[in-house]
PDB file of N, CA and C in Angstrom:
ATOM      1  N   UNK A   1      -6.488  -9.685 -22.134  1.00  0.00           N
ATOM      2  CA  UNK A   1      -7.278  -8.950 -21.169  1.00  0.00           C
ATOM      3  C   UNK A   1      -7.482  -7.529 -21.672  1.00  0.00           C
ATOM      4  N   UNK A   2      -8.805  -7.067 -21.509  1.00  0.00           N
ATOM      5  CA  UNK A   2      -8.868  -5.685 -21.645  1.00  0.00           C
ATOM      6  C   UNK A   2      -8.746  -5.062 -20.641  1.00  0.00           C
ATOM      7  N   UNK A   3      -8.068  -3.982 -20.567  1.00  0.00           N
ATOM      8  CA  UNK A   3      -8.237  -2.602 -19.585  1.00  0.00           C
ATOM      9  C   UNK A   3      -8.933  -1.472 -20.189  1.00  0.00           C
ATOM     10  N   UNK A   4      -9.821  -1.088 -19.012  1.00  0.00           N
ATOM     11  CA  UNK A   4     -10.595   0.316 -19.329  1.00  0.00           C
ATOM     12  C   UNK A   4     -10.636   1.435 -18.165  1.00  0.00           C
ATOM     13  N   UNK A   5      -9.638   2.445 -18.762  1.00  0.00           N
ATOM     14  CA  UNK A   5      -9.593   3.618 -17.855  1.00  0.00           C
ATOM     15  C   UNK A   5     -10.729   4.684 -17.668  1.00  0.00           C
ATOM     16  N   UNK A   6     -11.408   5.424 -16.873  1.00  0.00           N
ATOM     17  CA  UNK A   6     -12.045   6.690 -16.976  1.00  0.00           C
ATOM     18  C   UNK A   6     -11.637   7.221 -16.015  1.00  0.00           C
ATOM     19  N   UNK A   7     -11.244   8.492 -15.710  1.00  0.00           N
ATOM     20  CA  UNK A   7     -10.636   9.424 -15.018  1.00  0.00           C
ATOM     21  C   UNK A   7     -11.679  10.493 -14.791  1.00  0.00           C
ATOM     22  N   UNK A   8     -12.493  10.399 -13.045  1.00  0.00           N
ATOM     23  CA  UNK A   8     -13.356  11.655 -13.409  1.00  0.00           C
ATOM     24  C   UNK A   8     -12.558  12.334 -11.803  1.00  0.00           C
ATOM     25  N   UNK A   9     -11.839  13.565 -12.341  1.00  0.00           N
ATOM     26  CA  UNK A   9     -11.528  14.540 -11.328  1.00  0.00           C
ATOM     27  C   UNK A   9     -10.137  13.752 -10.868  1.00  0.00           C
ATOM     28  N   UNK A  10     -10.131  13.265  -9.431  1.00  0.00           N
ATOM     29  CA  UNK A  10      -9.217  13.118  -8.937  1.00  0.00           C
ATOM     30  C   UNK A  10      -9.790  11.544  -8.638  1.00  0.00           C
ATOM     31  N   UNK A  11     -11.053  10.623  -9.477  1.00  0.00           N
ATOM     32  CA  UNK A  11     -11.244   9.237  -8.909  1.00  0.00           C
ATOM     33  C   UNK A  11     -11.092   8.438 -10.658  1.00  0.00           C
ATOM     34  N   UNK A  12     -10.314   7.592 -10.072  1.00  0.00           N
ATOM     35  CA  UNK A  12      -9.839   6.227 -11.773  1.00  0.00           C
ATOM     36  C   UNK A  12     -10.815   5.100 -11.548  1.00  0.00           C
ATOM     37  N   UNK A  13     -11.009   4.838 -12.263  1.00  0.00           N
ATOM     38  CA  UNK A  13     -11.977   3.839 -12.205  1.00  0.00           C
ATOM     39  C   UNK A  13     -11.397   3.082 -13.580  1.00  0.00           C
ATOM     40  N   UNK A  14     -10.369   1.767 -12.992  1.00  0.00           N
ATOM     41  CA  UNK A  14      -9.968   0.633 -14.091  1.00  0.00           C
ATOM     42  C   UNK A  14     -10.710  -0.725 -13.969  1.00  0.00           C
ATOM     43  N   UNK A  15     -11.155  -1.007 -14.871  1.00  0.00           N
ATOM     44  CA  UNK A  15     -12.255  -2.027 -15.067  1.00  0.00           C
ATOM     45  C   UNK A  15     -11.330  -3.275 -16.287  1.00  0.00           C
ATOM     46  N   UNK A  16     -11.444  -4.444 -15.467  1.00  0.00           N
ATOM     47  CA  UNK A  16     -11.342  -5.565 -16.339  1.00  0.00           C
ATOM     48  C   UNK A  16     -11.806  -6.760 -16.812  1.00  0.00           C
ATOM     49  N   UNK A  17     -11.291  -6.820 -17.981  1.00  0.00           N
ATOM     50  CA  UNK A  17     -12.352  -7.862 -18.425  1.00  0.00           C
ATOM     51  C   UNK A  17     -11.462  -9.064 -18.977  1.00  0.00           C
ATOM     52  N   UNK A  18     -11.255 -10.201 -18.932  1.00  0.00           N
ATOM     53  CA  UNK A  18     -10.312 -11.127 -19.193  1.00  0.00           C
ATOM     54  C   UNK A  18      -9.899 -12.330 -17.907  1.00  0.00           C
ATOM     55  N   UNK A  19      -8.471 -12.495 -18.339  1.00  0.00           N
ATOM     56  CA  UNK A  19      -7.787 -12.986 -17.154  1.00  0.00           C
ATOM     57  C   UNK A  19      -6.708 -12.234 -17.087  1.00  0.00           C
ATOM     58  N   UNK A  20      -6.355 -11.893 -15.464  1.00  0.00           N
ATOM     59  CA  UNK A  20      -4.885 -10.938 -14.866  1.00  0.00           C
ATOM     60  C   UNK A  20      -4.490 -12.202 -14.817  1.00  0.00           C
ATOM     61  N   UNK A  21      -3.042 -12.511 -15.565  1.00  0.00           N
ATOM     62  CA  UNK A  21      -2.247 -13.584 -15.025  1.00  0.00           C
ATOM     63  C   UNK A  21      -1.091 -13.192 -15.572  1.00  0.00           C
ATOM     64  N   UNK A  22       0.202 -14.546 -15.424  1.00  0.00           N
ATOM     65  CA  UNK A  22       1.338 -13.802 -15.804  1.00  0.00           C
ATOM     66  C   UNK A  22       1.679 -13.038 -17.078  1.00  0.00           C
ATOM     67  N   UNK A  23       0.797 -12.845 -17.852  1.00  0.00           N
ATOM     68  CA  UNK A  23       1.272 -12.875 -19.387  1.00  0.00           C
ATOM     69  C   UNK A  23       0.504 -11.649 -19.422  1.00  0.00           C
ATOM     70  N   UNK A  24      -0.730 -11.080 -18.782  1.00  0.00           N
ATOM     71  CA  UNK A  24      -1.281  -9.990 -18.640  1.00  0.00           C
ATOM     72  C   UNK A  24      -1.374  -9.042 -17.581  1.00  0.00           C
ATOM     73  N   UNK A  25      -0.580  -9.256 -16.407  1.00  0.00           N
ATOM     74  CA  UNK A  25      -0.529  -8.939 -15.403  1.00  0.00           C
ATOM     75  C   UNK A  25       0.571  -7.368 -15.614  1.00  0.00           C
ATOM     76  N   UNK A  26       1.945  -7.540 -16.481  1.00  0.00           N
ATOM     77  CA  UNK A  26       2.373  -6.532 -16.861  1.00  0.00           C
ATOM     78  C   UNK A  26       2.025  -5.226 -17.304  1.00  0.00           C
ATOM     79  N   UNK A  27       0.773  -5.855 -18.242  1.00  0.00           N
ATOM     80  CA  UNK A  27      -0.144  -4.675 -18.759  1.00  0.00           C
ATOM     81  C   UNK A  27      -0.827  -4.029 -17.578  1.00  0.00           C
ATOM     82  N   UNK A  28      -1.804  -4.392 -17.073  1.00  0.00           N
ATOM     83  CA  UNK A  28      -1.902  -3.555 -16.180  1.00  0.00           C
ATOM     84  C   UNK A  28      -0.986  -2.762 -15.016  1.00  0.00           C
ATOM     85  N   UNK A  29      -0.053  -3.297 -14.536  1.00  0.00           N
ATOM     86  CA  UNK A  29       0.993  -2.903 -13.581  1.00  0.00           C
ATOM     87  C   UNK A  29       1.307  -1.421 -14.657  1.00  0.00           C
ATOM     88  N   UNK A  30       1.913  -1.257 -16.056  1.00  0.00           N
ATOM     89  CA  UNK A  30       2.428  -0.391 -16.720  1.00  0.00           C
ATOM     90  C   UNK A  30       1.191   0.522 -16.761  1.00  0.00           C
ATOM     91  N   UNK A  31      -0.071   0.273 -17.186  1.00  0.00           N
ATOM     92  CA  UNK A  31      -1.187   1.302 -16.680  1.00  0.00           C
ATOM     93  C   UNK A  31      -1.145   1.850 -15.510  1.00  0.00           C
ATOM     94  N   UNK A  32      -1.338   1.682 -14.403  1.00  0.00           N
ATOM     95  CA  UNK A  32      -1.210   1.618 -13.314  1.00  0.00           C
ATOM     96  C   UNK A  32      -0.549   2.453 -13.086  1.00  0.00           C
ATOM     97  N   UNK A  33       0.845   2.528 -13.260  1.00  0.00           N
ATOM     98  CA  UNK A  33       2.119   3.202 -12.847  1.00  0.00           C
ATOM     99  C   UNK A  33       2.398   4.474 -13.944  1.00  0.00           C
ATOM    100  N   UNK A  34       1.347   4.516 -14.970  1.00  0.00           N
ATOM    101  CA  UNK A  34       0.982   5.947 -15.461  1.00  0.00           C
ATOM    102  C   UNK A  34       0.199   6.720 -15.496  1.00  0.00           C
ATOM    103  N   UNK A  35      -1.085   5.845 -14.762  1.00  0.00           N
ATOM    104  CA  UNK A  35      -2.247   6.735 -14.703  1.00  0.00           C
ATOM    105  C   UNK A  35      -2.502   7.143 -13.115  1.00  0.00           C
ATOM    106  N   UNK A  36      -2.118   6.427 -12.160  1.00  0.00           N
ATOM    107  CA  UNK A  36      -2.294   6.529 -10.704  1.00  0.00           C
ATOM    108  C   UNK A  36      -2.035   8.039 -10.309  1.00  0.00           C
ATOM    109  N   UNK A  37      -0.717   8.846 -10.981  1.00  0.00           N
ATOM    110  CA  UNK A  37      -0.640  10.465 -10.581  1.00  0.00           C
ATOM    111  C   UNK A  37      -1.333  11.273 -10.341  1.00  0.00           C
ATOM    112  N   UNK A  38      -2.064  11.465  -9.222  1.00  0.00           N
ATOM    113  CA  UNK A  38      -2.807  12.705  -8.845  1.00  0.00           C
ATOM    114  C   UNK A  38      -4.049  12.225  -8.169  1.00  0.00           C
ATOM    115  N   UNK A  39      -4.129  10.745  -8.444  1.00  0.00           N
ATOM    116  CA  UNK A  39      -5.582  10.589  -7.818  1.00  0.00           C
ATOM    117  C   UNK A  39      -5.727  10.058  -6.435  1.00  0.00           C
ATOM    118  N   UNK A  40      -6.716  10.188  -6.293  1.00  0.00           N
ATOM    119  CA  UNK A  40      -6.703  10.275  -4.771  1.00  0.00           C
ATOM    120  C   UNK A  40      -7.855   8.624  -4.208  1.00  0.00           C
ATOM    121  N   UNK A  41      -8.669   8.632  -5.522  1.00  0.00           N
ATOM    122  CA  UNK A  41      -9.374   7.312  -5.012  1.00  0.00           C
ATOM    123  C   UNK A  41      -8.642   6.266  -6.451  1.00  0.00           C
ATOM    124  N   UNK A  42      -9.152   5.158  -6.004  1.00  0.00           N
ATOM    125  CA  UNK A  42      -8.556   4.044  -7.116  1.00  0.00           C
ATOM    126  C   UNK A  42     -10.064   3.071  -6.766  1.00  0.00           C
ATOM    127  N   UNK A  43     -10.829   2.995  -7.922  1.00  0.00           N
ATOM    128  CA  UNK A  43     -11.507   1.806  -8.284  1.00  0.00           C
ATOM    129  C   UNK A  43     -11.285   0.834  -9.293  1.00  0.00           C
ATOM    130  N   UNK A  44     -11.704  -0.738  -8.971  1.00  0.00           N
ATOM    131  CA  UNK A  44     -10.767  -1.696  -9.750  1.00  0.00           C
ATOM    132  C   UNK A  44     -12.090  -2.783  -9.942  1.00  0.00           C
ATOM    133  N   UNK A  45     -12.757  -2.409 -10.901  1.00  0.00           N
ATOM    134  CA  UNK A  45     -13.927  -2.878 -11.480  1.00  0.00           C
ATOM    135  C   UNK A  45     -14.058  -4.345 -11.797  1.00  0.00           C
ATOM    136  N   UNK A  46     -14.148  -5.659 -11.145  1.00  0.00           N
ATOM    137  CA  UNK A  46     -13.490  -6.863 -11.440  1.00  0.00           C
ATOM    138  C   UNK A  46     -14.737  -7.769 -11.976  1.00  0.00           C
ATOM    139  N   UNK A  47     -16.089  -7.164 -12.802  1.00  0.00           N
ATOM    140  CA  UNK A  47     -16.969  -7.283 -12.695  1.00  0.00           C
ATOM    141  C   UNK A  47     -16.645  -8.371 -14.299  1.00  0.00           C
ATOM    142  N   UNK A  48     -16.192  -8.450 -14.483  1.00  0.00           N
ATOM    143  CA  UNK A  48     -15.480  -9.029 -16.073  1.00  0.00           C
ATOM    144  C   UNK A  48     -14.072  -9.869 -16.460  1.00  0.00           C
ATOM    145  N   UNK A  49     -13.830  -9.784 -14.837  1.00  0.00           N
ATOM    146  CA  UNK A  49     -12.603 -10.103 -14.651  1.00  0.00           C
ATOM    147  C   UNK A  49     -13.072 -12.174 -14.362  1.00  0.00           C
ATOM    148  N   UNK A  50     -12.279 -12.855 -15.089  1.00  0.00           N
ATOM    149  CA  UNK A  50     -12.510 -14.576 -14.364  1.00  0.00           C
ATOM    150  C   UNK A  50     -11.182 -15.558 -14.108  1.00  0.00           C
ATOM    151  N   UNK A  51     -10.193 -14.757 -13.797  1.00  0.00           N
ATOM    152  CA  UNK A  51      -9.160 -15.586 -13.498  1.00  0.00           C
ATOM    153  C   UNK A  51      -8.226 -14.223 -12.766  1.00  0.00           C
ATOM    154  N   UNK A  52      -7.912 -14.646 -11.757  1.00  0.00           N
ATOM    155  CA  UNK A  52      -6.233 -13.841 -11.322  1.00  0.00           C
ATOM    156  C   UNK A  52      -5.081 -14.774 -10.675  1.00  0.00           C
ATOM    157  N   UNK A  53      -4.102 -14.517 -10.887  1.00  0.00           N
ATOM    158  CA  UNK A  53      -3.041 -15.276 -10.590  1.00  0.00           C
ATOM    159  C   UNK A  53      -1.999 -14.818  -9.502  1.00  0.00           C
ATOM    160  N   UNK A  54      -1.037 -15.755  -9.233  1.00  0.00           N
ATOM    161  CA  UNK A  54      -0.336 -14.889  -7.992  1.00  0.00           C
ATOM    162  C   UNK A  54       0.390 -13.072  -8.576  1.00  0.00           C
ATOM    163  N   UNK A  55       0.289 -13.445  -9.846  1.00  0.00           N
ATOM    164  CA  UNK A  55       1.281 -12.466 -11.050  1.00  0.00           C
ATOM    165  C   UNK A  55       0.185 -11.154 -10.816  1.00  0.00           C
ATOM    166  N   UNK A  56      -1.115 -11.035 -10.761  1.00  0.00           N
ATOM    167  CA  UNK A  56      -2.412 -10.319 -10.538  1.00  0.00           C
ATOM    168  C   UNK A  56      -2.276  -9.718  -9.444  1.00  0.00           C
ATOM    169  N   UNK A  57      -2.548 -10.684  -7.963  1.00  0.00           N
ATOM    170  CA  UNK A  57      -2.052 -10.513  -7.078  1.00  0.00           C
ATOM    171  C   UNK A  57      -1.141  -9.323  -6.753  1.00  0.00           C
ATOM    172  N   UNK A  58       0.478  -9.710  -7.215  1.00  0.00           N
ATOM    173  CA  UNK A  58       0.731  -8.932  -7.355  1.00  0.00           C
ATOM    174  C   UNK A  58       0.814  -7.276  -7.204  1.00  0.00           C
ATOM    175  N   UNK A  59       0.281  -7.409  -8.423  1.00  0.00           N
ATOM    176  CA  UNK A  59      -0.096  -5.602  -8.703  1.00  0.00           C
ATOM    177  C   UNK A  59      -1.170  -5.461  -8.156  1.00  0.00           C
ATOM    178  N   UNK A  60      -2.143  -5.936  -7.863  1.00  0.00           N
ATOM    179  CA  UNK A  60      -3.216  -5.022  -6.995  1.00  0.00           C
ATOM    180  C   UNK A  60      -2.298  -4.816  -5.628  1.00  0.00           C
ATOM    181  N   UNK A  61      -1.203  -5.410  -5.000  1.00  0.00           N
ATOM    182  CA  UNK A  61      -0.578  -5.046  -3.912  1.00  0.00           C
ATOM    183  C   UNK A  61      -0.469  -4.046  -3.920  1.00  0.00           C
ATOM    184  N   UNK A  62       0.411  -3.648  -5.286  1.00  0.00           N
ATOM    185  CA  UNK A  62       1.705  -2.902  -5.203  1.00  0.00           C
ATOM    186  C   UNK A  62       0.501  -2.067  -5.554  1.00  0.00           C
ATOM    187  N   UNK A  63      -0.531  -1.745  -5.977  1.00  0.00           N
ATOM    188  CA  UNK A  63      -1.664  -0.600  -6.611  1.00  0.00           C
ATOM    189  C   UNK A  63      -1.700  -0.180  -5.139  1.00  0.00           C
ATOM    190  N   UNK A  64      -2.314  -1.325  -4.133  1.00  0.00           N
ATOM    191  CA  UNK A  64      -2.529  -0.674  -2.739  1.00  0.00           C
ATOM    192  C   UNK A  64      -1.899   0.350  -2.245  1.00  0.00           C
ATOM    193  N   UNK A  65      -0.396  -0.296  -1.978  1.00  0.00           N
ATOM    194  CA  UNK A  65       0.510   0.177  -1.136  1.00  0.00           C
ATOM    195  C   UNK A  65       0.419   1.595  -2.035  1.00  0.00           C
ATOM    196  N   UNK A  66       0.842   2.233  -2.923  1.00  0.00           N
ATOM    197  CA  UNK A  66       0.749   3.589  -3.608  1.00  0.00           C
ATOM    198  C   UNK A  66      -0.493   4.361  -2.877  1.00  0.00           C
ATOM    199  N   UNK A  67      -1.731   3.695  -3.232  1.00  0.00           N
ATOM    200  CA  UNK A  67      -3.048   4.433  -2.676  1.00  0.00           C
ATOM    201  C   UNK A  67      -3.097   4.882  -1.119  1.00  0.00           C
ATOM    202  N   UNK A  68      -2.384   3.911  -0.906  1.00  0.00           N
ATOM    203  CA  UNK A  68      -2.621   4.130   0.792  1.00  0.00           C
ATOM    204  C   UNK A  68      -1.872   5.376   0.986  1.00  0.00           C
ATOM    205  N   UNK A  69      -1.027   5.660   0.657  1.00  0.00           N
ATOM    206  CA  UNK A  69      -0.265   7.287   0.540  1.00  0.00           C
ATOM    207  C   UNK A  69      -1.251   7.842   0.006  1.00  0.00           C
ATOM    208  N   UNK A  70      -1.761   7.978  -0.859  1.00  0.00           N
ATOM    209  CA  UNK A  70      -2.064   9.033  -1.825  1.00  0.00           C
ATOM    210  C   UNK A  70      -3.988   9.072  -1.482  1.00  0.00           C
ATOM    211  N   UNK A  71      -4.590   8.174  -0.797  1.00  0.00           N
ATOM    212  CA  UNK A  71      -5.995   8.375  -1.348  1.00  0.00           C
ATOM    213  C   UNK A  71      -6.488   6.333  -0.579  1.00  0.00           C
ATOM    214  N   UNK A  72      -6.824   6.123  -1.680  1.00  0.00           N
ATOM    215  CA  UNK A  72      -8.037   4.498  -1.106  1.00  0.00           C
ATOM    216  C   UNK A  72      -8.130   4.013  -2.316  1.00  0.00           C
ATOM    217  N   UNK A  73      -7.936   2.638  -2.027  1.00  0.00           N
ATOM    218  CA  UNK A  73      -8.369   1.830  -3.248  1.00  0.00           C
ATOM    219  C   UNK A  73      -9.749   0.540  -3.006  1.00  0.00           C
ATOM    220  N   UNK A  74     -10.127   0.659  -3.894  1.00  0.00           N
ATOM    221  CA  UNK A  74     -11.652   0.015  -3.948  1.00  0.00           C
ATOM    222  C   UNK A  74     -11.636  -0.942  -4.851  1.00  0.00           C
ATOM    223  N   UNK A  75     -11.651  -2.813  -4.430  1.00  0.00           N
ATOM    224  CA  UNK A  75     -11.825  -3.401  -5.568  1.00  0.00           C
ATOM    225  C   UNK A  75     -13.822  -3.548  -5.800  1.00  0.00           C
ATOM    226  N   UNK A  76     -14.190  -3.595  -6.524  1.00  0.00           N
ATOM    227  CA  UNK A  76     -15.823  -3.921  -6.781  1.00  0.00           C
ATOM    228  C   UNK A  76     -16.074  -5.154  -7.958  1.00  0.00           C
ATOM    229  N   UNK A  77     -17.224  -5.665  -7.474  1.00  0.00           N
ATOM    230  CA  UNK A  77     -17.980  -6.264  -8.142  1.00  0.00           C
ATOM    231  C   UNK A  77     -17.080  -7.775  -8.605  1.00  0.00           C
ATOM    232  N   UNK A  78     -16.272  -8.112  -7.398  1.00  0.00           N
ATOM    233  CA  UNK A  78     -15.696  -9.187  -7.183  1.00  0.00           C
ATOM    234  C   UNK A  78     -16.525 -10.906  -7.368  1.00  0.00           C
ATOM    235  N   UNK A  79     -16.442 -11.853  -8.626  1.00  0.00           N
ATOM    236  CA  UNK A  79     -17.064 -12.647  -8.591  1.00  0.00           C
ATOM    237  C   UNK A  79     -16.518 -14.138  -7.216  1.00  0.00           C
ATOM    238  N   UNK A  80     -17.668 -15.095  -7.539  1.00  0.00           N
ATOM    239  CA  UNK A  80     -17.259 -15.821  -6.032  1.00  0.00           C
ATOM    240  C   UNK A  80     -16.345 -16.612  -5.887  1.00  0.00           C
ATOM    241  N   UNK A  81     -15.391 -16.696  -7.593  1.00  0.00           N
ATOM    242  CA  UNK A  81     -14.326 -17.646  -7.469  1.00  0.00           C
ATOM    243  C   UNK A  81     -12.909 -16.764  -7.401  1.00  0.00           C
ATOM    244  N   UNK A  82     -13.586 -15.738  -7.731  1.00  0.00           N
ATOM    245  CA  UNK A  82     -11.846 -15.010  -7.125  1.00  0.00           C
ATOM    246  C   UNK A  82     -11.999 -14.474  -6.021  1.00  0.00           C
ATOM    247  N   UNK A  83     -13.223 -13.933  -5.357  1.00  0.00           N
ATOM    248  CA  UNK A  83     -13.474 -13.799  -3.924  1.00  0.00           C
ATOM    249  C   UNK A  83     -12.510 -14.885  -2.942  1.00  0.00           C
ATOM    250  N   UNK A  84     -12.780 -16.038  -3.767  1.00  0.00           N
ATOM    251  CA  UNK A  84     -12.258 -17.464  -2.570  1.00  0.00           C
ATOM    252  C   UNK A  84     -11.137 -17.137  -2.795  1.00  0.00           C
ATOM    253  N   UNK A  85     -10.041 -16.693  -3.855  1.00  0.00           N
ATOM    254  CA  UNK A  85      -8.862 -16.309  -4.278  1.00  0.00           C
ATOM    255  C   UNK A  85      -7.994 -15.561  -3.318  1.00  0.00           C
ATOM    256  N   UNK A  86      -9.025 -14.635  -3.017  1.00  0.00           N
ATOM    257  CA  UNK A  86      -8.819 -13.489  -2.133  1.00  0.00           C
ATOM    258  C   UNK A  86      -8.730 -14.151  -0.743  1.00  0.00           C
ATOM    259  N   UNK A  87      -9.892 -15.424  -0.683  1.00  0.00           N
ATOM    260  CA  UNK A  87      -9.610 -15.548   0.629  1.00  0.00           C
ATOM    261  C   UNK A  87      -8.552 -16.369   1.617  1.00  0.00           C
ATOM    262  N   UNK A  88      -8.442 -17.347   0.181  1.00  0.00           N
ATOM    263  CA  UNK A  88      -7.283 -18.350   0.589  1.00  0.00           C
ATOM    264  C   UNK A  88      -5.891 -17.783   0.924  1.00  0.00           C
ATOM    265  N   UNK A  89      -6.013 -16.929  -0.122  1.00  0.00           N
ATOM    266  CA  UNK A  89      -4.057 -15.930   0.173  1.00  0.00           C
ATOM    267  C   UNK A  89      -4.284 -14.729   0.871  1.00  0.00           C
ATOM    268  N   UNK A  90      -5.399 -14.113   1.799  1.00  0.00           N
ATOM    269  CA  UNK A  90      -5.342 -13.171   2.742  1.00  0.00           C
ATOM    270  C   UNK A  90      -5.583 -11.928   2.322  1.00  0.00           C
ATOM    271  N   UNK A  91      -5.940 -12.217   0.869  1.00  0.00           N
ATOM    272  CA  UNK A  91      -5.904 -10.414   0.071  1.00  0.00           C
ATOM    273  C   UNK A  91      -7.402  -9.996   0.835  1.00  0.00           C
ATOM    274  N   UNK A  92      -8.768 -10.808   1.397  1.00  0.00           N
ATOM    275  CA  UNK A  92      -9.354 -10.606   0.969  1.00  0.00           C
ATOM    276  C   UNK A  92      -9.542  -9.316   2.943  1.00  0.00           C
ATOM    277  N   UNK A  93      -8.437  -9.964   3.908  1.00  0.00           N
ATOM    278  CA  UNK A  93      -7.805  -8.797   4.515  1.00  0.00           C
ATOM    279  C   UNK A  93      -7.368  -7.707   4.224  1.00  0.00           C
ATOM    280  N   UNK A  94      -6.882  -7.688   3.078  1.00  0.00           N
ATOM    281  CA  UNK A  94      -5.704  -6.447   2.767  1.00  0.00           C
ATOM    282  C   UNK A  94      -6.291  -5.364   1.950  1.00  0.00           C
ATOM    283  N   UNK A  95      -7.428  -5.827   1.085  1.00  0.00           N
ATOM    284  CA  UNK A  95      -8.028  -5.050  -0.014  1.00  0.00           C
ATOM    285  C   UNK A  95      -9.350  -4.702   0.835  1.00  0.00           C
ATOM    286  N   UNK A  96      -9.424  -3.554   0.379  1.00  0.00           N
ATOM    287  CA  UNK A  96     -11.225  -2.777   0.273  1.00  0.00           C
ATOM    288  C   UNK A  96     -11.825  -3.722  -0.696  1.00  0.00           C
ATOM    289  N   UNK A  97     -12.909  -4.277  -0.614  1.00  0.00           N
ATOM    290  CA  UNK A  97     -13.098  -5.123  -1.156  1.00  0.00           C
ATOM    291  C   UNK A  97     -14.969  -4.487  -1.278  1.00  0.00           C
ATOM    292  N   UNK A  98     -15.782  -4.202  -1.994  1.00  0.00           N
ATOM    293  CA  UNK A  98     -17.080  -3.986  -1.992  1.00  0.00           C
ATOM    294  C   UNK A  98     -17.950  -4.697  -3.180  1.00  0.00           C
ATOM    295  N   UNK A  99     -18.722  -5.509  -2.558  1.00  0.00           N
ATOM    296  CA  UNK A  99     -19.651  -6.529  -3.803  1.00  0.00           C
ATOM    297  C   UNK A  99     -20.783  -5.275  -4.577  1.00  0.00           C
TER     298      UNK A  99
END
């Protein structure tokens, strides 16, 4: 999986392209937990993204729960088979979610 950071001001914008699953899911969590300091919005670009797993899951939680202190998190450009992903396990409640 690739990750791609841009940092403008106080908004991240991480964009992926691959599959988040267990074997890549670490990588991002360790991004995540070094770049999140100071910002206040979180966008999560899933426009490239074609597989997530419960391991994925996951860390967009734990991304939430941080943002919600600090600012808002925004997933975008969600395709329609991880949309259903979202909908079957309740994320698609829990996340900002914008097509």
């Amino acid at each position: 999986m690739l990750i791609s950071k841009e940092l403008k001001a106080t908004e991240l914008v991480i964009s992926l392209d691959g599959r988040l699953d267990t074997s890549t899911a670490p990588q991002l969590e360790a991004e995540l937990k070094n770049a999140l300091e100071g910002v206040k919005t979180l966008i999560i670009d899933m426009a490239n993204l074609v597989y997530i797993s419960s391991a994925g899951l996951r860390v967009l939680l734990k991304a939430q729960k941080v943002m919600n202190k600090q600012g808002g998190m925004t997933v975008k450009n969600v395709s329609q088979e991880i949309m259903d992903i979202f909908e079957v396990t309740g994320f698609s409640e829990i996340l900002n979610i914008e097509q």
